[in-house]
Protein backbone atom coordinates (compact mmCIF):
# COMPACT_ATOMS: atom_id res chain seq x y z
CA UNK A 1 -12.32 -11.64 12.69
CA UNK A 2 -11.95 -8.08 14.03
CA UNK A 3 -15.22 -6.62 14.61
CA UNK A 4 -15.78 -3.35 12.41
CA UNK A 5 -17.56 -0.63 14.24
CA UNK A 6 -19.93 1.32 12.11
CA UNK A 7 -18.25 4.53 10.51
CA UNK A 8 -20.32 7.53 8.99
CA UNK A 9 -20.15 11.00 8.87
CA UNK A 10 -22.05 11.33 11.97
CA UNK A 11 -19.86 9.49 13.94
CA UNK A 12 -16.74 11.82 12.28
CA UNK A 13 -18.72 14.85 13.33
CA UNK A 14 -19.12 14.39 16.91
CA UNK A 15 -15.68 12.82 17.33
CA UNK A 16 -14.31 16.48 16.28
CA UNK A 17 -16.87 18.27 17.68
CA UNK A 18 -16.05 16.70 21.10
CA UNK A 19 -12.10 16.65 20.66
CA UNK A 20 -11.41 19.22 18.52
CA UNK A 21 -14.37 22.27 19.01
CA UNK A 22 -12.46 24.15 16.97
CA UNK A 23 -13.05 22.62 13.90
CA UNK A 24 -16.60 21.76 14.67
CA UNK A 25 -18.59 23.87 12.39
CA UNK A 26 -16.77 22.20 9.04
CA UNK A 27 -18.32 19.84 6.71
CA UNK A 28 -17.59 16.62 7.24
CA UNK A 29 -18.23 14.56 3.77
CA UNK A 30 -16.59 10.84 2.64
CA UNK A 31 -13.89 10.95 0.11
CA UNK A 32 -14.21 9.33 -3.17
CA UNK A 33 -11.81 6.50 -2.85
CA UNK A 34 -11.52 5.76 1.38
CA UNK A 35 -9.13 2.75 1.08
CA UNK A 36 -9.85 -0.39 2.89
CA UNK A 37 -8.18 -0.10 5.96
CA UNK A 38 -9.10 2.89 7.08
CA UNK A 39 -12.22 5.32 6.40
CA UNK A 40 -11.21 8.75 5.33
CA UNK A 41 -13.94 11.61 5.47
CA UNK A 42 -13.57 15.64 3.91
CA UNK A 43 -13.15 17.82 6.95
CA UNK A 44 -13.76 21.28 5.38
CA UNK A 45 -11.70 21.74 2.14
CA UNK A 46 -8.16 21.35 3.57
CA UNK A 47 -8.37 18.62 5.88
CA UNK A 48 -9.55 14.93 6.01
CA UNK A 49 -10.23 12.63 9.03
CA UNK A 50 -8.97 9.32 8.83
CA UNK A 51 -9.90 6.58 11.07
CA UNK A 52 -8.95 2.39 10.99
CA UNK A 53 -11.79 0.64 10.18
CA UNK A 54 -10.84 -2.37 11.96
CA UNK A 55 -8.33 -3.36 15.44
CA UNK A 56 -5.79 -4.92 12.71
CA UNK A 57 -5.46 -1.13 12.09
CA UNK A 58 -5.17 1.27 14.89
CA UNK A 59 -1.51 0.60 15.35
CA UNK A 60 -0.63 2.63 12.04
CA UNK A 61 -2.22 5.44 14.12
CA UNK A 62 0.77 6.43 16.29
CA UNK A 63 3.21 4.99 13.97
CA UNK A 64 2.60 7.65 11.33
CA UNK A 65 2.16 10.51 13.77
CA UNK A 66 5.47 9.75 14.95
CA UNK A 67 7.27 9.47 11.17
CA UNK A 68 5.55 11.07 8.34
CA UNK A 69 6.30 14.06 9.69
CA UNK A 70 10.38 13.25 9.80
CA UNK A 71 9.62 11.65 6.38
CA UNK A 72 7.54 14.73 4.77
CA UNK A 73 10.65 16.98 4.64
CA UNK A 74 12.95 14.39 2.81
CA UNK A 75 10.93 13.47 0.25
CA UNK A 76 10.67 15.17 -3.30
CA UNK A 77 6.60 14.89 -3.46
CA UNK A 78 3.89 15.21 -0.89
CA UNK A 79 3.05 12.92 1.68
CA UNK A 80 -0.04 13.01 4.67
CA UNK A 81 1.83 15.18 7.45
CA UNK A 82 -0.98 14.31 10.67
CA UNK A 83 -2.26 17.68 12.42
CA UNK A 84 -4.26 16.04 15.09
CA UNK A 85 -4.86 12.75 16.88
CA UNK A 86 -7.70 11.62 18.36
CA UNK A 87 -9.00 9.40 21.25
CA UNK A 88 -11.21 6.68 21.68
CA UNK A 89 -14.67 8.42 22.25
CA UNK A 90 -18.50 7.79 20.90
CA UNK A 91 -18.14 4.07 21.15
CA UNK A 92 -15.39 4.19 18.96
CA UNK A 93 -13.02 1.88 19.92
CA UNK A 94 -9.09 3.44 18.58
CA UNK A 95 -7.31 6.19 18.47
CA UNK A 96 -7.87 8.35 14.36
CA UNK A 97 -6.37 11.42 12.57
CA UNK A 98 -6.51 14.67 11.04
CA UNK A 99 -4.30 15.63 7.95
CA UNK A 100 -3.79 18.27 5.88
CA UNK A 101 -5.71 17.47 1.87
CA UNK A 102 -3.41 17.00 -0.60
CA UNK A 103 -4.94 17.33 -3.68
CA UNK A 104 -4.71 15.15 -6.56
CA UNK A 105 -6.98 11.96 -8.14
CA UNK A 106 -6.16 8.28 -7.64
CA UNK A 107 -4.07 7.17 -10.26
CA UNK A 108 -6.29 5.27 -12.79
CA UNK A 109 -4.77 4.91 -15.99
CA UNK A 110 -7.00 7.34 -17.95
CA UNK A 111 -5.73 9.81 -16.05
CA UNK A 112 -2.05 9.36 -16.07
CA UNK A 113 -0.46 11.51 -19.03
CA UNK A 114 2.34 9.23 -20.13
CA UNK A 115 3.08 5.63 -18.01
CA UNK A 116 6.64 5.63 -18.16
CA UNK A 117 7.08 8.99 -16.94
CA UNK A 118 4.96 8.37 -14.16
CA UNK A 119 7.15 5.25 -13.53
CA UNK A 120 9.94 6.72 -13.28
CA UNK A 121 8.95 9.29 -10.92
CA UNK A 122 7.50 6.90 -9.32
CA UNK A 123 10.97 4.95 -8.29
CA UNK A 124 12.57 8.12 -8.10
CA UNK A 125 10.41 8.70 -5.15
CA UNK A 126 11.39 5.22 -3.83
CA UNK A 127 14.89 6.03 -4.03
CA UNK A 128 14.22 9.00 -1.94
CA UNK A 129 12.72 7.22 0.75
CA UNK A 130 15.03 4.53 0.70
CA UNK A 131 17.68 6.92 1.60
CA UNK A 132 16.40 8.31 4.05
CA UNK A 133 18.48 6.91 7.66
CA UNK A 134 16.60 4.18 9.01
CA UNK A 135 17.63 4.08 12.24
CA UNK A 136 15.26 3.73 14.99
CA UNK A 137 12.25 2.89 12.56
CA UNK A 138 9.58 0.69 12.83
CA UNK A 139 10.54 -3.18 12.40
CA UNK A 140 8.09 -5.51 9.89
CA UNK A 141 5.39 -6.54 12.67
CA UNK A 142 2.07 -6.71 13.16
CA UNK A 143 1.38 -3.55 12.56
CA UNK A 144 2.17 -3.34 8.54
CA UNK A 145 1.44 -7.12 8.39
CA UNK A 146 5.44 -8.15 8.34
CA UNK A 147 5.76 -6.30 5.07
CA UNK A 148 9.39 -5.42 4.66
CA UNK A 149 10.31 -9.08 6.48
CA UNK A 150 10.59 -12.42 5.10
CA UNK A 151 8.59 -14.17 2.76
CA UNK A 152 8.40 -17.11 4.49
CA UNK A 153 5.59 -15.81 6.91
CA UNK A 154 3.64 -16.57 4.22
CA UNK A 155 4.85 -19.19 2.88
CA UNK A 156 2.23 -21.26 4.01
CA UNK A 157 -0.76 -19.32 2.76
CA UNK A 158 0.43 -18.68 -0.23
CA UNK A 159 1.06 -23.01 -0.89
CA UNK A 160 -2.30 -23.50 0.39
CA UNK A 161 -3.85 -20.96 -2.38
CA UNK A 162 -1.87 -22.33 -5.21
CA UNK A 163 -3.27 -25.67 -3.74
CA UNK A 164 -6.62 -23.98 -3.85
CA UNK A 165 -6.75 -23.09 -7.17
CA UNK A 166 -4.82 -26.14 -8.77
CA UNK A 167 -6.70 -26.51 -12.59
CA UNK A 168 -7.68 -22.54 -12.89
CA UNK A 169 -4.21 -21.33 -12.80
CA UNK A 170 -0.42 -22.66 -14.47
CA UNK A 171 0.03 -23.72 -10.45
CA UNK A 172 3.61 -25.64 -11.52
CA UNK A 173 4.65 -21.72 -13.04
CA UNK A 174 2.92 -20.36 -9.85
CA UNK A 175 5.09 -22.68 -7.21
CA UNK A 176 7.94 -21.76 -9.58
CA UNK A 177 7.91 -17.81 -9.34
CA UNK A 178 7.48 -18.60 -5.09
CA UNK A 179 10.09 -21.03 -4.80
CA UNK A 180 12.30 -18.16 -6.93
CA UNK A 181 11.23 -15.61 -4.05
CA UNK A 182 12.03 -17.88 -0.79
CA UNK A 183 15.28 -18.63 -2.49
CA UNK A 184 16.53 -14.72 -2.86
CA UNK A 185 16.62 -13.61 0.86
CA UNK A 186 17.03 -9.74 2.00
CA UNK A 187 20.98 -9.04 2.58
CA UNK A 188 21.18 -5.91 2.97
CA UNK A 189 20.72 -2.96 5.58
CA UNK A 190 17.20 -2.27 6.26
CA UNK A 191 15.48 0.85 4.45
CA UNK A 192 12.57 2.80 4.36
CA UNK A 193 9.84 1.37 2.51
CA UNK A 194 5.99 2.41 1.69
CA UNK A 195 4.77 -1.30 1.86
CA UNK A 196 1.10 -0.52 -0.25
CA UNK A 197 2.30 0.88 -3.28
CA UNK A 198 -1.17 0.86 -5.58
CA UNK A 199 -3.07 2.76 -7.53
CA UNK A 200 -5.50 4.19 -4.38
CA UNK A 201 -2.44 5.70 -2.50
CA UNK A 202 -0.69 7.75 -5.58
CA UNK A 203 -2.23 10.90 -6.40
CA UNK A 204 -2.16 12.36 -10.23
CA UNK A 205 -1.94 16.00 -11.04
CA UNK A 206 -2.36 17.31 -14.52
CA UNK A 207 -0.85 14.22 -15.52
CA UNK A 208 2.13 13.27 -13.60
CA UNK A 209 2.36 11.74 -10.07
CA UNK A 210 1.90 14.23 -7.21
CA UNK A 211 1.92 12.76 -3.99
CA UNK A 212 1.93 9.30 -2.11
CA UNK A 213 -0.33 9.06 0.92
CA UNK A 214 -1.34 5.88 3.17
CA UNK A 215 1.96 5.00 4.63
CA UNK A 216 -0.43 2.49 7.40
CA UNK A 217 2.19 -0.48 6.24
CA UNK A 218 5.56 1.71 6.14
CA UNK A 219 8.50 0.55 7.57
CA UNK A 220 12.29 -0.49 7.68
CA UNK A 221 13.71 -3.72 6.15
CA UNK A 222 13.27 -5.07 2.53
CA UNK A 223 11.80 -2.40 0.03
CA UNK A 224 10.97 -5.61 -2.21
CA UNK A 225 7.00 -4.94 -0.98
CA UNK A 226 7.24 -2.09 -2.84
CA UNK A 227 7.93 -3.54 -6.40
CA UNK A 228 4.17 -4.68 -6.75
CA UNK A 229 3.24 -1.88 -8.67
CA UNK A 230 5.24 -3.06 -11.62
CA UNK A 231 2.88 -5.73 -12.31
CA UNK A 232 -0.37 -4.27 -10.89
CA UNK A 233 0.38 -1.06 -13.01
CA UNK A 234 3.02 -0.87 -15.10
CA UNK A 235 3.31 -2.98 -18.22
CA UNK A 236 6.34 -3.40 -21.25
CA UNK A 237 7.94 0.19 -21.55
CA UNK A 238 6.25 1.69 -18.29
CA UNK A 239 7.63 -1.52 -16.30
CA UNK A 240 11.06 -1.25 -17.34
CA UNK A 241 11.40 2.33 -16.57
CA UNK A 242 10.19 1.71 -13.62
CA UNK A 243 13.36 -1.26 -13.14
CA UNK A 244 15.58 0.88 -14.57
CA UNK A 245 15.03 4.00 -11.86
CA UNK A 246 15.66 1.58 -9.19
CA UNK A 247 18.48 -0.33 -7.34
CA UNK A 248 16.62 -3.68 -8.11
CA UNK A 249 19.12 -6.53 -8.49
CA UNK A 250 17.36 -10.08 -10.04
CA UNK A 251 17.05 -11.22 -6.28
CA UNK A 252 15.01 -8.13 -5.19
CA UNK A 253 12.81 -8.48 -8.47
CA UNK A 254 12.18 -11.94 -7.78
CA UNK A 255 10.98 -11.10 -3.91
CA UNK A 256 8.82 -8.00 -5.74
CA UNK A 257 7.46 -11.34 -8.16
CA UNK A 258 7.02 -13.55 -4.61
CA UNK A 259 5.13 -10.33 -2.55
CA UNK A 260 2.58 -9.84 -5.22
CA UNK A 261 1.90 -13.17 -6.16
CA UNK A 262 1.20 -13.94 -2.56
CA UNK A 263 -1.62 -11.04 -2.74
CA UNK A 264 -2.80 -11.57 -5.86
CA UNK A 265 -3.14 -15.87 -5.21
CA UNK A 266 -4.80 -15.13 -2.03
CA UNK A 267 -7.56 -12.87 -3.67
CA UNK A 268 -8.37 -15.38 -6.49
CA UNK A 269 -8.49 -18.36 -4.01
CA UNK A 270 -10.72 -16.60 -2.06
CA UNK A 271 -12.89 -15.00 -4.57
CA UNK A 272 -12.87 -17.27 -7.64
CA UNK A 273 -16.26 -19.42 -6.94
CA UNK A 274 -17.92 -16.21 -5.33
CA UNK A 275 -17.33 -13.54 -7.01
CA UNK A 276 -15.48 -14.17 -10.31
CA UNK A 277 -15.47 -11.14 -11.83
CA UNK A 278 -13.41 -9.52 -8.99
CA UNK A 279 -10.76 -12.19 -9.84
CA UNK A 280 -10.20 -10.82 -13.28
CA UNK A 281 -7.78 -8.52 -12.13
CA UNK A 282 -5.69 -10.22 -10.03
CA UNK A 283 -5.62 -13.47 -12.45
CA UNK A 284 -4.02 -10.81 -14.94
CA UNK A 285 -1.92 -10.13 -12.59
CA UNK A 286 -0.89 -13.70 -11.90
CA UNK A 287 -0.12 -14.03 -15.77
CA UNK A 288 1.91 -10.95 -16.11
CA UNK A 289 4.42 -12.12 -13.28
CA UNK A 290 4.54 -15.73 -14.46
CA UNK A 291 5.40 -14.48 -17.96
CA UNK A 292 8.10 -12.20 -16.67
CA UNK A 293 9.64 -14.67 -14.54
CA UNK A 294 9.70 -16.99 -17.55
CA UNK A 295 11.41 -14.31 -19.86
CA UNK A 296 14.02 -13.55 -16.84
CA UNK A 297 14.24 -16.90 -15.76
């Protein structure tokens, strides 16, 4: 396990006071909602410092330097454009960011003005990225934890958590819905793809969705990743709208089905005889796909 080196404000504040003087005499404050893999902190009003909170991490640094700024143009809504890098300094071990703020809440359900709508822009911001050329961009690797790549690299994980949690779940349904997923293989040309498409990275403004940040598990290859959203999100009208805005055959569905039951399978076999009301989530989760696949067959 990677150890975590302790992150706080005063850390953030003599990293840019050392590397970046310029900006030294800002606030430096946490943000409401700092994501899990990396630790995001206020610098001043318009920017925010973002550094990985773990080794797994710190090789989304340079990846998103290099592309979200090619990306940023391309795209019909807002993404994190970096300003700065920094350097390992203040016995911190990696190298962290500044962006410009976008503003804009995380995209909880109260504050979303009409789910379908927000669906649909949702894929039609997909699309975007999808088009966008793909040559030259980063393979699935270590670095976005092969998201965009095969299923099969966690194939075995996910059979030993449906193992796991034979009795508490419909595990014969479960296999089912994975088996589905390992049988519809990526074809085509590899595309663009966000890889953590949740709540915590899409921003809402006066209603609608206004920008997509945390692009730490971007890539090029299978945009199936991407489709997790539907189920974690989106229910009846607001998850066929977002189908519908997409170029999502039955085989890329199913792979969206096999990449979120692999998450959500994981979470409950880890969590469900600790911590069993953070399972209630993801268990719904696990329902909603099995009944889809059942209805789609």
């Amino acid at each position: 396990m990677d150890n975590k080196p302790p992150i706080d404000t005063a850390l953030v504040r003599r990293l840019v006071a050392t590397q970046f003087p310029w900006w030294k005499d800002l606030a430096v404050r946490p943000v409401e909602f700092g994501g899990w893999d990396n630790r995001t902190f206020h610098l001043g009003d318009e920017m925010t410092v973002r550094l990985p909170s773990a080794a797994a991490y710190f090789l989304q640094v340079e990846k998103e330097h290099r592309w979200l700024p090619r990306l940023a143009p391309l795209l019909p809504l807002p993404i994190p454009v970096p300003l700065a890098m920094g350097v390992p300094a203040e016995n911190y071990p990696w190298h962290w960011s500044v962006y410009r703020w976008i503003e804009g809440e995380t995209a909880k359900r109260e504050r979303i003005a009409s789910l379908p709508q927000f669906a649909t822009d949702l894929a039609a911001f997909l699309v975007a990225l999808q088009r966008i050329d793909a040559t030259g961009g980063p393979a699935p690797g270590q670095h976005n934890f092969f998201r965009g790549g095969a299923l099969s690299v966690y194939d075995g994980e996910t059979r030993q958590a449906i193992a796991a949690l034979d009795g508490k779940i419909d595990t014969v349904a479960a296999r089912a819905v994975w088996e589905a997923a390992l049988a519809a293989p990526w074809h085509g040309a590899p595309v663009w793809f966000h890889g953590d498409v949740s709540w915590g990275n899409l921003l809402v403004r006066q209603g609608r969705l206004g920008a997509v940040i945390d692009f730490g598990t971007s890539g090029v290859g299978d945009p199936a990743c991407d489709l997790a959203i539907a189920w974690t999100l989106f229910e009846g009208k607001s998850r066929e709208a977002f189908r519908a805005g997409l170029p999502a055959d039955e085989a890329m569905w199913a792979r969206g089905r096999g990449w979120t039951l692999w998450k959500a399978l994981i979470t409950v076999a880890g969590q469900i005889d600790v911590n069993p009301v953070e399972v209630e989530k993801p268990r719904h989760v696990i329902d909603e796909m099995l009944a889809d696949h059942a209805r789609r067959g």
